[in-house]
C-alpha atoms as a PDB file:
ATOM      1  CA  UNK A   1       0.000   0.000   0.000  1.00  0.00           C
ATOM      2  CA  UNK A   2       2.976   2.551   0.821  1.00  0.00           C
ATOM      3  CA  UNK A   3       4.732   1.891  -2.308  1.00  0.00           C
ATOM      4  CA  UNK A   4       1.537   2.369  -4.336  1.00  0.00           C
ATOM      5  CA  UNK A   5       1.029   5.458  -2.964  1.00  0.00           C
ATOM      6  CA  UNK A   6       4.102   6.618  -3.653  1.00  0.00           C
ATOM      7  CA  UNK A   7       4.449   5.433  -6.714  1.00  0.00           C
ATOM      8  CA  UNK A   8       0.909   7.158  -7.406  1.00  0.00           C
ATOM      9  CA  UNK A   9       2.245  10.542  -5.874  1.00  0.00           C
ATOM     10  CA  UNK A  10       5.821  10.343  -7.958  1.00  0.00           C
ATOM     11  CA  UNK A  11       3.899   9.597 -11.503  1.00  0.00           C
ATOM     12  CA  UNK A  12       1.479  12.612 -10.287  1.00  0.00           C
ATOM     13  CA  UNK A  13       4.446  14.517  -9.875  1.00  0.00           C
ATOM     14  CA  UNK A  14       6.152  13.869 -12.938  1.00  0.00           C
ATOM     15  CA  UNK A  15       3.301  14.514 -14.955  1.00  0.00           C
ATOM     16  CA  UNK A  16       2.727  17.336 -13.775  1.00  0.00           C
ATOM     17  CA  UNK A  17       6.348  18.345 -14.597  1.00  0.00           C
ATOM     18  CA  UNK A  18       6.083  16.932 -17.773  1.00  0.00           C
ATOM     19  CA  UNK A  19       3.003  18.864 -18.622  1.00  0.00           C
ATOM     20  CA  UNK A  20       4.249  21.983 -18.221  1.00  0.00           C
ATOM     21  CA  UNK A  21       4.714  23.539 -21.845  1.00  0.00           C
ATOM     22  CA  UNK A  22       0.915  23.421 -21.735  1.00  0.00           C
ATOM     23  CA  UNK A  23       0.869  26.253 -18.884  1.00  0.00           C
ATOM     24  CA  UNK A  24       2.961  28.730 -19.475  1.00  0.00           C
ATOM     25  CA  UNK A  25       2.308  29.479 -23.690  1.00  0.00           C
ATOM     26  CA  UNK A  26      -0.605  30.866 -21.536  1.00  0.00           C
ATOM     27  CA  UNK A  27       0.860  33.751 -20.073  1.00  0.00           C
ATOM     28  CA  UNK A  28       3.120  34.534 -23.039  1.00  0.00           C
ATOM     29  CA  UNK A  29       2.043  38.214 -23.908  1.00  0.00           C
ATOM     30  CA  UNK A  30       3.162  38.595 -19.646  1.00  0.00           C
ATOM     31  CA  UNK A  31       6.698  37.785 -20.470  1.00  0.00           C
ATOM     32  CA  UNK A  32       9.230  34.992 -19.383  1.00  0.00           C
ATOM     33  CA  UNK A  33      10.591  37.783 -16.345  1.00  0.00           C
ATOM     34  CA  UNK A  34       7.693  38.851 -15.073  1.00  0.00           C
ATOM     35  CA  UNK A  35       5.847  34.886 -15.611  1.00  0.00           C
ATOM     36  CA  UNK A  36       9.316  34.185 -13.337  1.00  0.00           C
ATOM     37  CA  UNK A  37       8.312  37.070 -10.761  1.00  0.00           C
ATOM     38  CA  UNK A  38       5.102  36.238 -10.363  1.00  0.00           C
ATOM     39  CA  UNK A  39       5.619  32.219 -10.008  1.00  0.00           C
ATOM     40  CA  UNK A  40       8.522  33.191  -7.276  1.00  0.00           C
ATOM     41  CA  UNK A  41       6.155  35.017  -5.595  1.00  0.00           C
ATOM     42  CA  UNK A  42       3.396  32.846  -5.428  1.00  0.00           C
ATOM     43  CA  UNK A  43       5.135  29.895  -4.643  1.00  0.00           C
ATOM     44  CA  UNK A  44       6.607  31.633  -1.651  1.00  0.00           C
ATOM     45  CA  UNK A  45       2.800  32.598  -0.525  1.00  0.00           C
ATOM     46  CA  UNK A  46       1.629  28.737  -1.074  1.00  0.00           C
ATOM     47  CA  UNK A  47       4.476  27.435   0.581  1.00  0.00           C
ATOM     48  CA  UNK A  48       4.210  29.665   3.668  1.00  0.00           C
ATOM     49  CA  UNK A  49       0.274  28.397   4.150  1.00  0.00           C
ATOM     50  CA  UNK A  50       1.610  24.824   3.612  1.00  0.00           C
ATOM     51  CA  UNK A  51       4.149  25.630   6.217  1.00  0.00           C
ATOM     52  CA  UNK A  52       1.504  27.279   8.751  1.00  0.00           C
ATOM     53  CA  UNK A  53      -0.814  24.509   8.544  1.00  0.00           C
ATOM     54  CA  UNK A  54       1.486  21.981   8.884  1.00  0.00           C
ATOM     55  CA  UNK A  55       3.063  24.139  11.830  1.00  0.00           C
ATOM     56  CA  UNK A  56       6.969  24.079  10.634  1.00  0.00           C
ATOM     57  CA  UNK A  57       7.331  27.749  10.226  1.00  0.00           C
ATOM     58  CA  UNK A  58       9.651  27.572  13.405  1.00  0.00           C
ATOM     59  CA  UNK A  59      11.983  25.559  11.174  1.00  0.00           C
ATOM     60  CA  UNK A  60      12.454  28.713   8.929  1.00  0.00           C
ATOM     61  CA  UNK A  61      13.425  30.668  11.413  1.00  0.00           C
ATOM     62  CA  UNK A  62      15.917  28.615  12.453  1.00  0.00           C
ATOM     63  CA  UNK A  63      17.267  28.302   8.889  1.00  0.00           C
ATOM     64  CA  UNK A  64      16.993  31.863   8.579  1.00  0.00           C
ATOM     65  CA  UNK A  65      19.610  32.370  11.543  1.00  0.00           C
ATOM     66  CA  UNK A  66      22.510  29.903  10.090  1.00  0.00           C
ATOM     67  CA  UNK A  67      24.931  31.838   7.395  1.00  0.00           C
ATOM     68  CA  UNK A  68      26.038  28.669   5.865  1.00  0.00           C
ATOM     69  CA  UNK A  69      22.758  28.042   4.908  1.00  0.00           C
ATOM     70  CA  UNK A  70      21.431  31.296   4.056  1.00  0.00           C
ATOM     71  CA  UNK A  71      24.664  31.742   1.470  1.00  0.00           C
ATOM     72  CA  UNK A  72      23.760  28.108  -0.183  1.00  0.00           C
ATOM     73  CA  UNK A  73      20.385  29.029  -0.306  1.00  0.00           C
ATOM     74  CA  UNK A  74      21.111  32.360  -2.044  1.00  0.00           C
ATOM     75  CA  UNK A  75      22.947  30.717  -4.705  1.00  0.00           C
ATOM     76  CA  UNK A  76      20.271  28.085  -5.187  1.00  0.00           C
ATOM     77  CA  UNK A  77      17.830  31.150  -6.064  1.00  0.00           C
ATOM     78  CA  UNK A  78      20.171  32.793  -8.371  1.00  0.00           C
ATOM     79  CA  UNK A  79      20.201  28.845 -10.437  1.00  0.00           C
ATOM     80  CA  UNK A  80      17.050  28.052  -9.864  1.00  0.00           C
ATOM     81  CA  UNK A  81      15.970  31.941 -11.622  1.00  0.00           C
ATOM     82  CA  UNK A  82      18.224  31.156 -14.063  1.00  0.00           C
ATOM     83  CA  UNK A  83      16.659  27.782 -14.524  1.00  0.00           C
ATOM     84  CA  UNK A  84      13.182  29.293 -14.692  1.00  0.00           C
ATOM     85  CA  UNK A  85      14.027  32.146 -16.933  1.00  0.00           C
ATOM     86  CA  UNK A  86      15.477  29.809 -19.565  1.00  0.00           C
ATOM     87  CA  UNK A  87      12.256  27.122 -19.549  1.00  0.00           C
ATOM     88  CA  UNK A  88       9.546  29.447 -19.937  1.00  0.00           C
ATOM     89  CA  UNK A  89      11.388  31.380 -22.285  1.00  0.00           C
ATOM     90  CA  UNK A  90      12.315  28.437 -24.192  1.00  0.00           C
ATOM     91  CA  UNK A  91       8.443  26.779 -23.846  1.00  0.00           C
ATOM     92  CA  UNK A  92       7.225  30.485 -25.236  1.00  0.00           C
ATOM     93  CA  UNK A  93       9.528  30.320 -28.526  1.00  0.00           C
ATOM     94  CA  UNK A  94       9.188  27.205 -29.758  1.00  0.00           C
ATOM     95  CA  UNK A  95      12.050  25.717 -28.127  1.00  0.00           C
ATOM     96  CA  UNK A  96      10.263  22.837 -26.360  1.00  0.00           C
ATOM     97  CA  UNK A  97      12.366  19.961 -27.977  1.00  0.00           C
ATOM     98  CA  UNK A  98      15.210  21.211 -26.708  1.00  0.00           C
ATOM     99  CA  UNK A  99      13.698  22.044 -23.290  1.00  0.00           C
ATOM    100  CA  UNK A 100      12.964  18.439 -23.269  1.00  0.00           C
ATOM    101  CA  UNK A 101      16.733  17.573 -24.450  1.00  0.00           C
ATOM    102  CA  UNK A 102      17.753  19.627 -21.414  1.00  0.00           C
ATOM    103  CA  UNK A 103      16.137  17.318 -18.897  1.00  0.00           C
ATOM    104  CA  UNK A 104      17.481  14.048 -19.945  1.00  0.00           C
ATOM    105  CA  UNK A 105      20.869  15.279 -19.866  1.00  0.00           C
ATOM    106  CA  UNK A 106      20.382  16.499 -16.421  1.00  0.00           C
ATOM    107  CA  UNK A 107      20.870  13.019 -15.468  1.00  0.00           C
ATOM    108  CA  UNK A 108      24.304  12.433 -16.492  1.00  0.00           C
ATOM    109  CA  UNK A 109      25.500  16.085 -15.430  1.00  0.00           C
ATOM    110  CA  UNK A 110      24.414  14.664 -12.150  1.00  0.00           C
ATOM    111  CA  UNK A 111      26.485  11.643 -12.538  1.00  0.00           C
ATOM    112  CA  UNK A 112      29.654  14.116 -13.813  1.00  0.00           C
ATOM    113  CA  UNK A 113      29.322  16.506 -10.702  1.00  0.00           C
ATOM    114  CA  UNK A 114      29.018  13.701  -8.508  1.00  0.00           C
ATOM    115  CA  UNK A 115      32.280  12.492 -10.008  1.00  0.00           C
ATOM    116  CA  UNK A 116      34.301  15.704 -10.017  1.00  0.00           C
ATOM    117  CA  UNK A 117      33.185  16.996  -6.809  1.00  0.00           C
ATOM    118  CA  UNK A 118      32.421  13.997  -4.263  1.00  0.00           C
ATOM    119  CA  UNK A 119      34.623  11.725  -5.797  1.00  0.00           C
ATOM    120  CA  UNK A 120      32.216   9.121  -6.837  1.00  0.00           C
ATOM    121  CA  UNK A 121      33.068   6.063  -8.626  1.00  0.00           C
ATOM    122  CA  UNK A 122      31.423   5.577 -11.641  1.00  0.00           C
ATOM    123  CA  UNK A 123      30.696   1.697 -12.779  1.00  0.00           C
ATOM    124  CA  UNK A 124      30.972   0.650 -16.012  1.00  0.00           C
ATOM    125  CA  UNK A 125      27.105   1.214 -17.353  1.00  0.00           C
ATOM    126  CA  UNK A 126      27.500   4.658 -15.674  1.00  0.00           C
ATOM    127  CA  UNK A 127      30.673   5.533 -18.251  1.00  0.00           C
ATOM    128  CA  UNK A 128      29.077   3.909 -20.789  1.00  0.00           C
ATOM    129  CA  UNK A 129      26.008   6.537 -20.300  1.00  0.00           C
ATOM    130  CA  UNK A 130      27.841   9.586 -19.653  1.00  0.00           C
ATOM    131  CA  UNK A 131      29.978   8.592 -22.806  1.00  0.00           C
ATOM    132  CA  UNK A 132      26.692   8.255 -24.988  1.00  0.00           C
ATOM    133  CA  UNK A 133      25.407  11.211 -23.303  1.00  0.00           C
ATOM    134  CA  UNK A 134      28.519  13.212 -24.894  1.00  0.00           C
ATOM    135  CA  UNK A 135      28.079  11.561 -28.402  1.00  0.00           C
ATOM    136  CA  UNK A 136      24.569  12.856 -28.046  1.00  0.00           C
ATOM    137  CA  UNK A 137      25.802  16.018 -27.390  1.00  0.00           C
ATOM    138  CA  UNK A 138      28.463  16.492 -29.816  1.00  0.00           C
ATOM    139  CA  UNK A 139      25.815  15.267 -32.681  1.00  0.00           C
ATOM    140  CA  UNK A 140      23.039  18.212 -31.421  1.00  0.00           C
ATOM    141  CA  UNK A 141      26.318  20.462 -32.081  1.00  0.00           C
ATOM    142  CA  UNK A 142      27.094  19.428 -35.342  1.00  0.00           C
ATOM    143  CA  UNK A 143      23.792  19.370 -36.595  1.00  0.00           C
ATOM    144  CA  UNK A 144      22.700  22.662 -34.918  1.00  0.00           C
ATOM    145  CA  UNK A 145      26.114  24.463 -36.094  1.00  0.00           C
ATOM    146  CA  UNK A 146      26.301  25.487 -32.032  1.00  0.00           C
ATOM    147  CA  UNK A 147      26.259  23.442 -28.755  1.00  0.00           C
ATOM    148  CA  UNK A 148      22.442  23.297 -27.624  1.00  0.00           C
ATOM    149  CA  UNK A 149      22.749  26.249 -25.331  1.00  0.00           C
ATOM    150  CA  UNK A 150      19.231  25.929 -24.360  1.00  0.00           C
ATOM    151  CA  UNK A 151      19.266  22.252 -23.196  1.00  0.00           C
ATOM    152  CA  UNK A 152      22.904  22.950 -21.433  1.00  0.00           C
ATOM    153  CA  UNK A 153      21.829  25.932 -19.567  1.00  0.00           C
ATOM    154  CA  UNK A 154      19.046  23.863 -18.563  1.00  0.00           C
ATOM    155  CA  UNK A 155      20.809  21.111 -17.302  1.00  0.00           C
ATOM    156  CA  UNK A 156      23.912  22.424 -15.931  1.00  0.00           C
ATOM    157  CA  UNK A 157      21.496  25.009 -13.615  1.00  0.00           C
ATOM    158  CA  UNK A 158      19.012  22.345 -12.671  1.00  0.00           C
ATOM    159  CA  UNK A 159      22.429  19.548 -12.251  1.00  0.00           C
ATOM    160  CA  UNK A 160      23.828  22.574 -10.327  1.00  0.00           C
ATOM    161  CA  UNK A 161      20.803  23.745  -7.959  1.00  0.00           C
ATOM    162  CA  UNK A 162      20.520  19.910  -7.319  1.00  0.00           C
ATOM    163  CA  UNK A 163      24.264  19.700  -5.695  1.00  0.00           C
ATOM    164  CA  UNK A 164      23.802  22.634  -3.935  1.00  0.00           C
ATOM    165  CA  UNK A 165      20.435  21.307  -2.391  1.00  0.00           C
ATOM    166  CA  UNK A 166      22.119  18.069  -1.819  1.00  0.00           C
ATOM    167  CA  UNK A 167      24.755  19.795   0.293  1.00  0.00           C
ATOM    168  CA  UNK A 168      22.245  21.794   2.220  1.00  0.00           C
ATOM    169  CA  UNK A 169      20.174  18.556   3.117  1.00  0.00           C
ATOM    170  CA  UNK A 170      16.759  19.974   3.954  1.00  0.00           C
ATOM    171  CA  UNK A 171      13.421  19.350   2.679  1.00  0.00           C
ATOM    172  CA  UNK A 172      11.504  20.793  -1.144  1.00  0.00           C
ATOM    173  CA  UNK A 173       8.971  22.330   0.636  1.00  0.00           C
ATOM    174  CA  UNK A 174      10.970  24.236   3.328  1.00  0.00           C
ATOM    175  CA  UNK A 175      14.192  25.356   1.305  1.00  0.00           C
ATOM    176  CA  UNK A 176      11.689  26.303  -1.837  1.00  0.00           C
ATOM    177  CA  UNK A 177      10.090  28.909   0.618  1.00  0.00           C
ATOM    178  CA  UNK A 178      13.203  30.418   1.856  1.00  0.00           C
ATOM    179  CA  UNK A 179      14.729  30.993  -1.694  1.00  0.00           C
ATOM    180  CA  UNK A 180      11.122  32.459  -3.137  1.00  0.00           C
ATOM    181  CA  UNK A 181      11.417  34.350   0.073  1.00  0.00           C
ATOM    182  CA  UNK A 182      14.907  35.579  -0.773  1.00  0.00           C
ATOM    183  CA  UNK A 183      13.972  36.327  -4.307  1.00  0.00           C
ATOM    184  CA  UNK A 184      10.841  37.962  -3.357  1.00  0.00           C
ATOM    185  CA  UNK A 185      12.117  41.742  -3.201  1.00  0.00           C
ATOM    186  CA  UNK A 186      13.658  42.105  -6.290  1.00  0.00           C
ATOM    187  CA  UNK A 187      10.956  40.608  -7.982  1.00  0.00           C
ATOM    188  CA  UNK A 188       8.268  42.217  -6.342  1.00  0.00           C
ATOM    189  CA  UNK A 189      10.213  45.575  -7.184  1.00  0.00           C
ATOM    190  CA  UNK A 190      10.714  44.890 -10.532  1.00  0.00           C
ATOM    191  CA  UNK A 191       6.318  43.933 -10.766  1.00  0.00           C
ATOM    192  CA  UNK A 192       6.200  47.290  -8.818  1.00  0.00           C
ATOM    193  CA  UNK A 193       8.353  49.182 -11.525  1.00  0.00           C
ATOM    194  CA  UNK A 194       6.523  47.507 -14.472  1.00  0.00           C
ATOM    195  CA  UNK A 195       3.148  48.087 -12.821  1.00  0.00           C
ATOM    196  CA  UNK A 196       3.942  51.737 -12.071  1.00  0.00           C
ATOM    197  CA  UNK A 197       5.214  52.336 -15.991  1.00  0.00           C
ATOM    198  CA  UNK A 198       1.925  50.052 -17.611  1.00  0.00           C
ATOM    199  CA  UNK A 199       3.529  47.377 -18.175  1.00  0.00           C
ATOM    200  CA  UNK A 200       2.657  44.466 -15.968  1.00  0.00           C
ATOM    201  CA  UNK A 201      -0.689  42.540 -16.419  1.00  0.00           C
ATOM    202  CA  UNK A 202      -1.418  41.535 -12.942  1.00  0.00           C
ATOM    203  CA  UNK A 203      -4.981  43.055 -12.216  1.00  0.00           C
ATOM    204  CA  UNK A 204      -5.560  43.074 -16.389  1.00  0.00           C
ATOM    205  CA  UNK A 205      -8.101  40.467 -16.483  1.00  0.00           C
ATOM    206  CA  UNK A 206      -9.299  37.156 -14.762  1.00  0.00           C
ATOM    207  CA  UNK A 207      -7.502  34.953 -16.601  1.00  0.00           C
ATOM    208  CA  UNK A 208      -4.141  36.443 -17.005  1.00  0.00           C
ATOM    209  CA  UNK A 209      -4.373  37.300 -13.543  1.00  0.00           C
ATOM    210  CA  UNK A 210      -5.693  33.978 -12.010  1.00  0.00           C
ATOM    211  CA  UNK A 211      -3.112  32.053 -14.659  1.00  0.00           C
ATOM    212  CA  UNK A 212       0.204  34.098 -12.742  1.00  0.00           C
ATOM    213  CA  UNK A 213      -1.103  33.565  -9.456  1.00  0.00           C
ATOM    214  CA  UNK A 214      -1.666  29.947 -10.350  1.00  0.00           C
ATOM    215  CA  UNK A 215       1.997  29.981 -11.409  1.00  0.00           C
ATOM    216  CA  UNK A 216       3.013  29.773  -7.507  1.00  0.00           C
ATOM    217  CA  UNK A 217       0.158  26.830  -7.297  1.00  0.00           C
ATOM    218  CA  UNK A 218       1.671  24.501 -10.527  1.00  0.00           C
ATOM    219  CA  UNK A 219       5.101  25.314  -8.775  1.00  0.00           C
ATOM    220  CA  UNK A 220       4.309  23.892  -5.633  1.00  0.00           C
ATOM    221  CA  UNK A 221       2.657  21.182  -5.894  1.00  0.00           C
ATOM    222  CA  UNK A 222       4.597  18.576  -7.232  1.00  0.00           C
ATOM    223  CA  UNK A 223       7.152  19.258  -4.980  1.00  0.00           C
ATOM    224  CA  UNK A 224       4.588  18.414  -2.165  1.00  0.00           C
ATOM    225  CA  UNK A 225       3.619  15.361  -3.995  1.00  0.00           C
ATOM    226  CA  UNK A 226       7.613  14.217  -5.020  1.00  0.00           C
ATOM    227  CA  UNK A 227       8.209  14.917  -1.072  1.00  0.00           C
ATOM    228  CA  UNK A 228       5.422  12.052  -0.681  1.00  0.00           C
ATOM    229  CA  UNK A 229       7.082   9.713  -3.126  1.00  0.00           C
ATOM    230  CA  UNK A 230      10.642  10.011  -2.392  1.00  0.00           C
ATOM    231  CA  UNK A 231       9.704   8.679   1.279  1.00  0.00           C
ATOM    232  CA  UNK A 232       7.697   6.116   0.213  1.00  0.00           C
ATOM    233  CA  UNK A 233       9.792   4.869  -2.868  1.00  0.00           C
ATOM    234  CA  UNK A 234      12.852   3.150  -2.943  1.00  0.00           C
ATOM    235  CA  UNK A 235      15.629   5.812  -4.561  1.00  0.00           C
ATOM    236  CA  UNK A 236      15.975   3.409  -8.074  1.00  0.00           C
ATOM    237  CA  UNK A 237      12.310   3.893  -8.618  1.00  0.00           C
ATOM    238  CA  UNK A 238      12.462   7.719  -7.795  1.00  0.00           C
ATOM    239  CA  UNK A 239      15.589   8.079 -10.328  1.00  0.00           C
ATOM    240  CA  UNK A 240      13.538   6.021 -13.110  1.00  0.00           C
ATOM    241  CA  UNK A 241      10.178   7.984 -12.944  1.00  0.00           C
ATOM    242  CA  UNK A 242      12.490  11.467 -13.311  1.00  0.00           C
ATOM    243  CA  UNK A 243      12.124  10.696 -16.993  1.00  0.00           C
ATOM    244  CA  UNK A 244       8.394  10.811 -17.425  1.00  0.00           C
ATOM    245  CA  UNK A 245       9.003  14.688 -17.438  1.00  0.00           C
ATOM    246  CA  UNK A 246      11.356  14.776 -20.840  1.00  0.00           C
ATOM    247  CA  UNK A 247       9.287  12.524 -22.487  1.00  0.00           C
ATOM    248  CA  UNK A 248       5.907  14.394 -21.680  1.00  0.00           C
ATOM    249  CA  UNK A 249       8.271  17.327 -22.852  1.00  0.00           C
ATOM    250  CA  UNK A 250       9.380  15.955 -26.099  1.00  0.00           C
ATOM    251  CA  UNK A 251       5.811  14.537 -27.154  1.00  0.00           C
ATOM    252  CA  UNK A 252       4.120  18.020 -26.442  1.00  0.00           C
ATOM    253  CA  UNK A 253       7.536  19.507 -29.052  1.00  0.00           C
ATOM    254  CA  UNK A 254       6.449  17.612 -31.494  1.00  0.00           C
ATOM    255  CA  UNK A 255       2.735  16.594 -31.683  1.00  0.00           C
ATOM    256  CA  UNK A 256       1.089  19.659 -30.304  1.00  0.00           C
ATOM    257  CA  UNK A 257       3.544  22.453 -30.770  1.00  0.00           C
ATOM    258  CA  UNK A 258       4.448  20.597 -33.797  1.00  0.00           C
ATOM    259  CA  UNK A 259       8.273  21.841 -33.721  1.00  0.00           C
ATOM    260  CA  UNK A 260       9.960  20.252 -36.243  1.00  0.00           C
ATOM    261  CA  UNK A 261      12.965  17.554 -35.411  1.00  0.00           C
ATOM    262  CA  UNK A 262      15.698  16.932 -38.300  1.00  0.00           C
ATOM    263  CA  UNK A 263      17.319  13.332 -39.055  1.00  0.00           C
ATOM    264  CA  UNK A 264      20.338  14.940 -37.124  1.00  0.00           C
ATOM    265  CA  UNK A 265      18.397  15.834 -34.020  1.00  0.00           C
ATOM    266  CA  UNK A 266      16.903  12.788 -34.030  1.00  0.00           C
ATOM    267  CA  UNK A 267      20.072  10.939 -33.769  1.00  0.00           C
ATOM    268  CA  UNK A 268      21.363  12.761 -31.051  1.00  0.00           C
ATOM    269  CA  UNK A 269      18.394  12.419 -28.881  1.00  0.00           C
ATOM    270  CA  UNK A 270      18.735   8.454 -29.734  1.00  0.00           C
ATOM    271  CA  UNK A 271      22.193   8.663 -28.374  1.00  0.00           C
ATOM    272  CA  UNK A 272      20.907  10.524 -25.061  1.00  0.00           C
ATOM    273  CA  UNK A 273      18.006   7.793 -24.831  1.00  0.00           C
ATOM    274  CA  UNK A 274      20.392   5.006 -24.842  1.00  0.00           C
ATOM    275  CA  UNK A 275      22.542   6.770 -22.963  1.00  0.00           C
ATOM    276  CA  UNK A 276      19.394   6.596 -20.009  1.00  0.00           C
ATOM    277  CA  UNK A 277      18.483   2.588 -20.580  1.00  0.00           C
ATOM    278  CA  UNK A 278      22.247   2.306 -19.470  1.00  0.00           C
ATOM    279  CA  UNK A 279      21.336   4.254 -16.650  1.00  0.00           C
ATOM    280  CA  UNK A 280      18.416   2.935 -15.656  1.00  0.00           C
ATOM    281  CA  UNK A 281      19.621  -0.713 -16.124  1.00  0.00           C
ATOM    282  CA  UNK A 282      22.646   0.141 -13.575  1.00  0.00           C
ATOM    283  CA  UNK A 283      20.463   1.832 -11.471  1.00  0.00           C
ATOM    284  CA  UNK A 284      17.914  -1.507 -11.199  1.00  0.00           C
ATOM    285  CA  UNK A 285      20.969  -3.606 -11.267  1.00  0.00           C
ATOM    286  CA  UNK A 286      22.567  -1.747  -8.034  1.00  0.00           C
ATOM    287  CA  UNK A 287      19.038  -1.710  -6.209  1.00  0.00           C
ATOM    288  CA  UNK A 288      19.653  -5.572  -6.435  1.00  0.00           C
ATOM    289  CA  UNK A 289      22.282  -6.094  -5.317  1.00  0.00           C
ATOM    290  CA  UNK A 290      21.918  -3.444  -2.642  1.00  0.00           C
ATOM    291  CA  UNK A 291      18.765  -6.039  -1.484  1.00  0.00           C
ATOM    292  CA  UNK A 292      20.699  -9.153  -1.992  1.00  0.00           C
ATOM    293  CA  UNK A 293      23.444  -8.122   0.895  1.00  0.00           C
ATOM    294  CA  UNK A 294      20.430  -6.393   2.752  1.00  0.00           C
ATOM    295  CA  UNK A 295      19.290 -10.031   3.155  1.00  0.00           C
END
């Protein structure tokens, strides 16, 4: 019954994630900065109630006092913006594709940080992925005539905002409210500066204004509901579900914002998918053997 759950909770999740590209074309005449602003914002108000129901706002003022923390935190805002930025701006010009591209990479820049910086040994379907992962790579660059900066910048912030959270050590639902809460006055100043000059479309509408408020909503979320897998689930299964996000990605690319994908692309993102059975089958492999000395 537990692992159903949380196997119901991480597919939710996922999804979710996955389904994404549908939300924000939305709010495209807002703009990718202020979608960002708004969704920042938001999310910090959502996660506060969460935090006052479930009475763990003490916990943030604990946080709040450490300088450690508050400096790793900082610099998980500034990745996660950057992450942000890049995806919605991407998802608003017909850049989905590589959006999804992004994603599976993310993966395997995991794998390389966890190499370079912990000094993790990698086994030999893990260099067999991260090699394929390169050849995928290198082919997007060829065929593109430039490295896929969209798809890097993706994964490299996401890869990036995931080693600083894994240094920190706390939980989604706490650390995403203290860095909305530390990105929440320049953003709020820069809604108050767009507002002021006629720019911003808060207050212009039901929709438009219901659709940025929900940003903060569709933001949440499926943190909440990973937070419920990732204790119920065993990490292999977590790791495995991850890419039911590209995929949703790719498939909305192609059949409903019907972005085209050359012979060349689709070559490359045949290398990356290989590149992920190899990783999967380690990963299931190592969760047996893991159980086999367990018993």
């Amino acid at each position: 019954m537990k692992k159903n759950l949380g196997l119901a909770f991480g597919i939710t999740a996922y999804c979710l994630w996955g389904l994404f590209p549908l939300y924000w074309p939305l709010l495209n005449e807002a703009g990718a900065f202020e979608i960002v602003a708004h969704r920042a914002i938001w999310t910090m108000v959502f996660c506060t109630i969460v935090l006052i129901f479930r009475k763990e706002t003490g916990l943030i003022f604990s946080l709040l006092k450490n300088k450690r923390t508050m400096l790793l935190l900082a610099l998980a805002t500034v990745l996660i913006s950057i992450n942000w930025l890049t995806y919605i701006w991407a998802t608003n010009h017909q850049h989905v594709v590589e959006s999804a591209l992004g994603y599976y990479i993310n993966p395997l820049i995991m794998i390389a940080f966890g190499t370079l910086f912990l000094k993790e040994k990698l086994r030999t379907l893990q260099w067999a992925a991260v090699g394929m992962g390169l050849v995928g790579v290198i082919i997007m660059t060829v065929v593109l005539g430039h490295p896929p900066y969209i798809a890097l910048t993706l994964a490299l912030s996401w890869g990036s905002y995931g080693f600083v959270k894994k240094q920190l050590g706390l939980g989604s639902l706490e650390s995403l409210a203290i860095e909305t809460l530390i990105a929440f006055i320049p953003y709020f100043i820069y809604i108050m500066v767009i507002t002021h000059q006629g720019n911003g479309h808060f207050g212009h509408g039901f929709k438009i204004t219901a659709l940025l408020i929900g940003a903060g909503v569709i933001t949440a979320v499926p943190l909440l509901l990973f937070n419920g897998a990732a204790t119920r689930l065993t990490m292999t299964m977590t790791g495995l579900l991850q890419f039911i996000t590209p995929t949703l990605q790719f498939i909305i690319g192609v059949a409903v914002r019907h972005e085209s994908v050359s012979t060349g692309r689709w070559i490359g993102f045949f290398a990356i998918w290989v590149a992920l059975f190899a990783l999967g089958t380690d990963l299931i492999q190592s969760n047996r053997k893991m159980a086999i000395n367990q018993n």
